[in-house]
C-alpha atoms as a PDB file:
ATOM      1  CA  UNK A   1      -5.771 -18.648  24.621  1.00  0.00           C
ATOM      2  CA  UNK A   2      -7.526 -19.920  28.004  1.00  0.00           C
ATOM      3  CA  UNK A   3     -10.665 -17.590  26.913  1.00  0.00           C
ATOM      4  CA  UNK A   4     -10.612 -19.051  23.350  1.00  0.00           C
ATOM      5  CA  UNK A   5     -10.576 -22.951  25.404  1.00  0.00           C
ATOM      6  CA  UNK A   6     -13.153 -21.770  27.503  1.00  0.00           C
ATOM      7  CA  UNK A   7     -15.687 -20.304  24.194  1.00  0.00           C
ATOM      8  CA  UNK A   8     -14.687 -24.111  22.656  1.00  0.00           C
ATOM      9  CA  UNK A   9     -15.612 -26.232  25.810  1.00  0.00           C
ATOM     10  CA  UNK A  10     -18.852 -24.567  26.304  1.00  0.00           C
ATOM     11  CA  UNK A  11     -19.297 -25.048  22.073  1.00  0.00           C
ATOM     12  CA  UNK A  12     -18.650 -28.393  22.314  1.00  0.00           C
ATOM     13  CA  UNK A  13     -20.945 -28.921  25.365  1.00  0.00           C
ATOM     14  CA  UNK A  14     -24.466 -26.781  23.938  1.00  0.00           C
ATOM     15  CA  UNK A  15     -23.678 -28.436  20.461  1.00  0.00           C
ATOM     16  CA  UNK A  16     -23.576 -31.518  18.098  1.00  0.00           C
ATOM     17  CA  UNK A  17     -20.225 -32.195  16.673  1.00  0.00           C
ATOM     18  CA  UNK A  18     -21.231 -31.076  13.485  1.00  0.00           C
ATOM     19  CA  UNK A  19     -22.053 -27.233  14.310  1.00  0.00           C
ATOM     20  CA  UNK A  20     -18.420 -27.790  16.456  1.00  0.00           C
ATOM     21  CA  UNK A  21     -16.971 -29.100  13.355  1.00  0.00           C
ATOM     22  CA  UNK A  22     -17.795 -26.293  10.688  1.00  0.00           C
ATOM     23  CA  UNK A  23     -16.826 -23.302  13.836  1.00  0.00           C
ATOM     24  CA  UNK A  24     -13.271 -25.217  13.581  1.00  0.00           C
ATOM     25  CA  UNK A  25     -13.227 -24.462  10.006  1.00  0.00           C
ATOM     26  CA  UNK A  26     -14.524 -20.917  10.418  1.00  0.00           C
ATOM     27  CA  UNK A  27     -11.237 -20.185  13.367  1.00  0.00           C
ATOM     28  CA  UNK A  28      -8.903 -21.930  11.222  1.00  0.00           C
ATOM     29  CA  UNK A  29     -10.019 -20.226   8.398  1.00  0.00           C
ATOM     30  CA  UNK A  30      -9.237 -16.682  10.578  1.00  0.00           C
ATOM     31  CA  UNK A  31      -6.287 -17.232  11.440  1.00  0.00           C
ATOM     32  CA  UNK A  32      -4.599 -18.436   8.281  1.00  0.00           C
ATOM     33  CA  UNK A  33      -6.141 -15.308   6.205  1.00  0.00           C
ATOM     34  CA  UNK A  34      -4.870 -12.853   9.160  1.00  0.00           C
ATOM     35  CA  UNK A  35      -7.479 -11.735  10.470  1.00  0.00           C
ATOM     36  CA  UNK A  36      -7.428 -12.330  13.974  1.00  0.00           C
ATOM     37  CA  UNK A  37      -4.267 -12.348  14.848  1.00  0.00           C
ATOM     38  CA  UNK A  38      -3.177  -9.249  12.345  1.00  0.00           C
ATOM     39  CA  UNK A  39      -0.644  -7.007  14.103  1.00  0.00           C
ATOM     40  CA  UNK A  40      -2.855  -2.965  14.827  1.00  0.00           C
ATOM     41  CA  UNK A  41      -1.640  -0.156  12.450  1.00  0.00           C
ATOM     42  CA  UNK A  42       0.737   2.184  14.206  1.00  0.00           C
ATOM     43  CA  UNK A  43      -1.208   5.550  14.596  1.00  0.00           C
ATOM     44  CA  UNK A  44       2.217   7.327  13.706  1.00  0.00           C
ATOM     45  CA  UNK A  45       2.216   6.092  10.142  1.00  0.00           C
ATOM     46  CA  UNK A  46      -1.215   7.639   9.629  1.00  0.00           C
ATOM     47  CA  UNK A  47      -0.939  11.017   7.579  1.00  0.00           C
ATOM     48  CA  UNK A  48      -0.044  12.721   4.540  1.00  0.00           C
ATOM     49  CA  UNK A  49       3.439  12.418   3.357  1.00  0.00           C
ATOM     50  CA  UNK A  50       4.402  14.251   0.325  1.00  0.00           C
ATOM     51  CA  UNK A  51       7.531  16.220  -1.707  1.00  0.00           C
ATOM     52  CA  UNK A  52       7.724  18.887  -3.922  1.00  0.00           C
ATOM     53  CA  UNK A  53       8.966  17.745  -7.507  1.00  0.00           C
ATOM     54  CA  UNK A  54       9.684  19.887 -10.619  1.00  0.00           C
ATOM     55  CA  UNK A  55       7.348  19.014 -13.584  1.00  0.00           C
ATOM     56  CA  UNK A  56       9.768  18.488 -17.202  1.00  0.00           C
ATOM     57  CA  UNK A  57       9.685  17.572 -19.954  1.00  0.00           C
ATOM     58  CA  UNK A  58      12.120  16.537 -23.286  1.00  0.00           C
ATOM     59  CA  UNK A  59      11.927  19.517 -25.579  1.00  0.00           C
ATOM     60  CA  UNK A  60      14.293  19.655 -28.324  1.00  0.00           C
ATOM     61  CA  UNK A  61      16.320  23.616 -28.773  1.00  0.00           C
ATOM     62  CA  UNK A  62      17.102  25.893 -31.373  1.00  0.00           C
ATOM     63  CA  UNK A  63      20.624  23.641 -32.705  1.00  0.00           C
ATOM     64  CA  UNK A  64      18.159  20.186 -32.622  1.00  0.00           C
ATOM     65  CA  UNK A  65      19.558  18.769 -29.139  1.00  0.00           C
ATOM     66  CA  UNK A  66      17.460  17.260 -26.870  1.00  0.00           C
ATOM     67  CA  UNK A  67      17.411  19.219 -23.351  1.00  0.00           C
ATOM     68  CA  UNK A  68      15.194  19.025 -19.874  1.00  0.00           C
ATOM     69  CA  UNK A  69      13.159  21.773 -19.803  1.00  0.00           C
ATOM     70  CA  UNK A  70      11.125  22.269 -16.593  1.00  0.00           C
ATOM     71  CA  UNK A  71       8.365  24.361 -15.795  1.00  0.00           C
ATOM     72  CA  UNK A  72       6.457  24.411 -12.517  1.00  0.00           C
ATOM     73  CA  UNK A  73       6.270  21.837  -9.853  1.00  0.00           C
ATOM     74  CA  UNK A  74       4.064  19.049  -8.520  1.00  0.00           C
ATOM     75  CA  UNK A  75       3.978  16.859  -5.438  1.00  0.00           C
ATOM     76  CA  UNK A  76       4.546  12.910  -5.118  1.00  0.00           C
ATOM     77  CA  UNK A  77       2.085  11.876  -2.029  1.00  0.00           C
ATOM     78  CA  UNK A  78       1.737   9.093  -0.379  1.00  0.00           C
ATOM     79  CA  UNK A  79      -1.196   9.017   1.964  1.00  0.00           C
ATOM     80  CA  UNK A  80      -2.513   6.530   4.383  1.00  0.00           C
ATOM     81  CA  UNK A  81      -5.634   6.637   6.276  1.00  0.00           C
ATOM     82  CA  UNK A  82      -6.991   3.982   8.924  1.00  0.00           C
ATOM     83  CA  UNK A  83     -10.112   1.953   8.051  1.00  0.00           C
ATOM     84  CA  UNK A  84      -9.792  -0.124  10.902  1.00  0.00           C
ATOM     85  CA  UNK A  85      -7.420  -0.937  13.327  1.00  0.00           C
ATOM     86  CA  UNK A  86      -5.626  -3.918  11.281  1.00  0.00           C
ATOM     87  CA  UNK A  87      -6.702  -2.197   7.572  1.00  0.00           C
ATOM     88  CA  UNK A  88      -5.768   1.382   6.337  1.00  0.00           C
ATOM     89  CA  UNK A  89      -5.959   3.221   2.941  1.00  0.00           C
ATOM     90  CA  UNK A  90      -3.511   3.930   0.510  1.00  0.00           C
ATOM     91  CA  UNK A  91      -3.231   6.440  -1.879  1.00  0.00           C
ATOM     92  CA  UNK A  92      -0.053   6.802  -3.749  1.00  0.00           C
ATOM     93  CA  UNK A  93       0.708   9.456  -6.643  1.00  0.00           C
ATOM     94  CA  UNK A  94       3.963  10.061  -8.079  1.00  0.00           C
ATOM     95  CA  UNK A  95       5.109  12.761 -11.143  1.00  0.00           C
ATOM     96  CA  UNK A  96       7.586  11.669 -13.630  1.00  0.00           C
ATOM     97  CA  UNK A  97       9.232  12.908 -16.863  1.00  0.00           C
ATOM     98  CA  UNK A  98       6.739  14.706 -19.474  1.00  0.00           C
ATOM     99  CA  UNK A  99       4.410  14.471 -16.702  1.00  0.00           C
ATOM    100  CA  UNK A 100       3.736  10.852 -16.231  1.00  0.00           C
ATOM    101  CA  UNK A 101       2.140   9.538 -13.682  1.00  0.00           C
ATOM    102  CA  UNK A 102       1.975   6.464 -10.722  1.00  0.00           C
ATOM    103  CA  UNK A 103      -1.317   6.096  -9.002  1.00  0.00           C
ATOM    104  CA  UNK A 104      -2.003   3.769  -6.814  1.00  0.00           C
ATOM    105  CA  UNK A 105      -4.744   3.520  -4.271  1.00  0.00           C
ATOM    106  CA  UNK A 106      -5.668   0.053  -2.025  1.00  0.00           C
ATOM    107  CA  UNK A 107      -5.411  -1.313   1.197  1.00  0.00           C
ATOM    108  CA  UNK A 108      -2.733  -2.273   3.305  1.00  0.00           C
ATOM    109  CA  UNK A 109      -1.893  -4.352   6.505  1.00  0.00           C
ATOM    110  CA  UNK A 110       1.012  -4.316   9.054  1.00  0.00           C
ATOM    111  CA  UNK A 111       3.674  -6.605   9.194  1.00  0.00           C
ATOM    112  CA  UNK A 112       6.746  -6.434  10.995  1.00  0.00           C
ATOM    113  CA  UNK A 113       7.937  -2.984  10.378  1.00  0.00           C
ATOM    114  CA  UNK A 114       6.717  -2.383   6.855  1.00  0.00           C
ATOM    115  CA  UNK A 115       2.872  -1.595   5.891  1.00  0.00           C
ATOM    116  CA  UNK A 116       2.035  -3.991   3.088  1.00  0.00           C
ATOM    117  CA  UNK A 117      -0.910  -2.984   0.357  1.00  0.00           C
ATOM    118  CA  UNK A 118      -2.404  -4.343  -2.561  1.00  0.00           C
ATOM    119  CA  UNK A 119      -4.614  -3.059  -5.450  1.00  0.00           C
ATOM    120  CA  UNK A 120      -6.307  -4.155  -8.529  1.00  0.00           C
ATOM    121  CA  UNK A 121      -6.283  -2.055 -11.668  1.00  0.00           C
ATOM    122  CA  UNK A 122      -9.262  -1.710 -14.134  1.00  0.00           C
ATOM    123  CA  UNK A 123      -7.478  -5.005 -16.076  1.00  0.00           C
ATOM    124  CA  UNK A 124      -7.383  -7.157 -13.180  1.00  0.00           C
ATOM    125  CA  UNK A 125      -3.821  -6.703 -12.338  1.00  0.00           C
ATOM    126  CA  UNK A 126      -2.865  -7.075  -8.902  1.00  0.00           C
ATOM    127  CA  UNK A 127       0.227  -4.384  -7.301  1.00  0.00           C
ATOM    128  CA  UNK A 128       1.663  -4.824  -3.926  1.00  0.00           C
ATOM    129  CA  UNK A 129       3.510  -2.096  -2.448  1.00  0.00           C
ATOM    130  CA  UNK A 130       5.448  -2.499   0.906  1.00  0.00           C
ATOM    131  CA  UNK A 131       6.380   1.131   2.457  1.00  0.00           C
ATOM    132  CA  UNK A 132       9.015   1.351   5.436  1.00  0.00           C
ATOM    133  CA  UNK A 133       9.089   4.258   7.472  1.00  0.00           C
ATOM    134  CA  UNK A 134      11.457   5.820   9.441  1.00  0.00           C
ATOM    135  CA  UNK A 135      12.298   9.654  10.308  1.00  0.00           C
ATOM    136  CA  UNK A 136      12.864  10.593   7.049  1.00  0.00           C
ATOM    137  CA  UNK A 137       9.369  10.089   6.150  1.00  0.00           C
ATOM    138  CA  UNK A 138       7.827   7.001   3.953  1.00  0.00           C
ATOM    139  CA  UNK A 139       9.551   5.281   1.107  1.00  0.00           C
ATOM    140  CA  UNK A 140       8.152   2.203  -1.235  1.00  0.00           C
ATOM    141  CA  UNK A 141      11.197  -0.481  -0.458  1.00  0.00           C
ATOM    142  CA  UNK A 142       9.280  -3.106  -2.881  1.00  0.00           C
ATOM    143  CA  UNK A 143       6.729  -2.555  -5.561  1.00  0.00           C
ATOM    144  CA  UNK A 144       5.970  -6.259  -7.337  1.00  0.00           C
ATOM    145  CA  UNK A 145       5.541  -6.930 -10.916  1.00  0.00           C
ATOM    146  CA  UNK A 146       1.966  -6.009 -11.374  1.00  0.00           C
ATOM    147  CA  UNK A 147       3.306  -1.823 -10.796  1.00  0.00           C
ATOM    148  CA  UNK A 148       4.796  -0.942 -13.341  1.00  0.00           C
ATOM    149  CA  UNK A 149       4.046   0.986 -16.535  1.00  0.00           C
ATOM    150  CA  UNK A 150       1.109  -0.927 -18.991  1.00  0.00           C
ATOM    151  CA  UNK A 151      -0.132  -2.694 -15.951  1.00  0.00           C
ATOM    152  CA  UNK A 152      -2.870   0.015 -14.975  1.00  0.00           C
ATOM    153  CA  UNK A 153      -0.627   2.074 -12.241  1.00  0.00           C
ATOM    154  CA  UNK A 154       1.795   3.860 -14.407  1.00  0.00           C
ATOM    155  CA  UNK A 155       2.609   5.608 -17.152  1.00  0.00           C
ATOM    156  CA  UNK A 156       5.695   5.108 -19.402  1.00  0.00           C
ATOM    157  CA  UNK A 157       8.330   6.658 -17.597  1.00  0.00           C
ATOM    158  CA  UNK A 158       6.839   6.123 -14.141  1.00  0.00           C
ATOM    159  CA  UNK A 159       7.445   3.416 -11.299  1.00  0.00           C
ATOM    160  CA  UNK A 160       6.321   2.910  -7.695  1.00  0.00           C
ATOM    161  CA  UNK A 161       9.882   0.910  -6.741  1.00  0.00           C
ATOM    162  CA  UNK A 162      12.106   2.947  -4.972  1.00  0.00           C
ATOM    163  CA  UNK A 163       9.952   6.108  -4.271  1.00  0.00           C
ATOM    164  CA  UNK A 164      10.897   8.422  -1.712  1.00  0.00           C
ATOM    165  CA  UNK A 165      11.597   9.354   1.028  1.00  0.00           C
ATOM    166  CA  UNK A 166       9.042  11.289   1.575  1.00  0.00           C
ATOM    167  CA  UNK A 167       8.859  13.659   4.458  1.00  0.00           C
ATOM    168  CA  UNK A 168       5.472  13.446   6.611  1.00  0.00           C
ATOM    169  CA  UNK A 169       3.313  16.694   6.403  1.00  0.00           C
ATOM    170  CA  UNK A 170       0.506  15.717   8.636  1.00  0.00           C
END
């Protein structure tokens, strides 16, 4: 803080008050959108986390019941990759009955103890995610209401709430 006092005084003293006036705005600015004071991304969330999942479907049998039938297998991932130190990438993809699908890929921040990302879908709807980790791997603890299926992220049987764990792989 006694640096940032220091870079104002000598401001103040090789400007007008109006320059001072509009760099006020432009640190005020910084701090209430996060940016300079936004907490580093822990180098041991970075990585690949993902889980083998069988791939079924509804299929109807020989008396006219409905049954599960599975065949093969597919993996729910969540990656995250730093783009700075305060901004990483997040790529989420999850496999649900008949094959549906959650994608999700944006950016996220950390806050407290949870890494907190946002995207936009093709029809402007927004999705934050907030994933906890602990030694189980990564888990989405909250997805909001711009997720789920119809909103651009998932199909009909799919949702990013609740996903995981997810053991880390790399």
């Amino acid at each position: 803080m006694k640096a940032l006092a220091g870079i104002f005084y000598r401001l103040i003293s090789r400007t007008d008050m109006k320059h001072f006036a509009a760099l006020l705005v432009l640190f005020t600015c910084s701090i209430y959108s996060g940016s300079l004071f936004a907490e580093a991304i822990p180098d041991s969330i970075l990585g690949l986390y993902k889980k083998k999942v069988p791939i079924c479907f509804f299929a109807v049998d020989d008396s006219g019941s409905q049954v599960n039938q599975c065949d093969g297998f597919a993996y729910d991932t969540i990656a995250i990759q730093r783009k700075t130190q305060v901004i990483a990438y997040v790529g989420v993809t999850l496999i649900f009955q008949n094959a549906d699908r959650c994608h999700f890929y944006g950016v996220g921040r950390w806050k407290g103890h949870t890494l907190e990302a946002s995207a936009r879908s093709w029809d402007s709807n927004i999705c934050r995610l907030q994933i906890a980790f602990d030694r189980d791997g990564a888990r989405i603890v909250q997805a909001g209401e711009g997720c789920g299926p119809a909103k651009g992220y998932c199909a009909y049987h799919g949702t990013l709430n609740g996903a995981g764990p997810l053991p880390k792989v790399k």
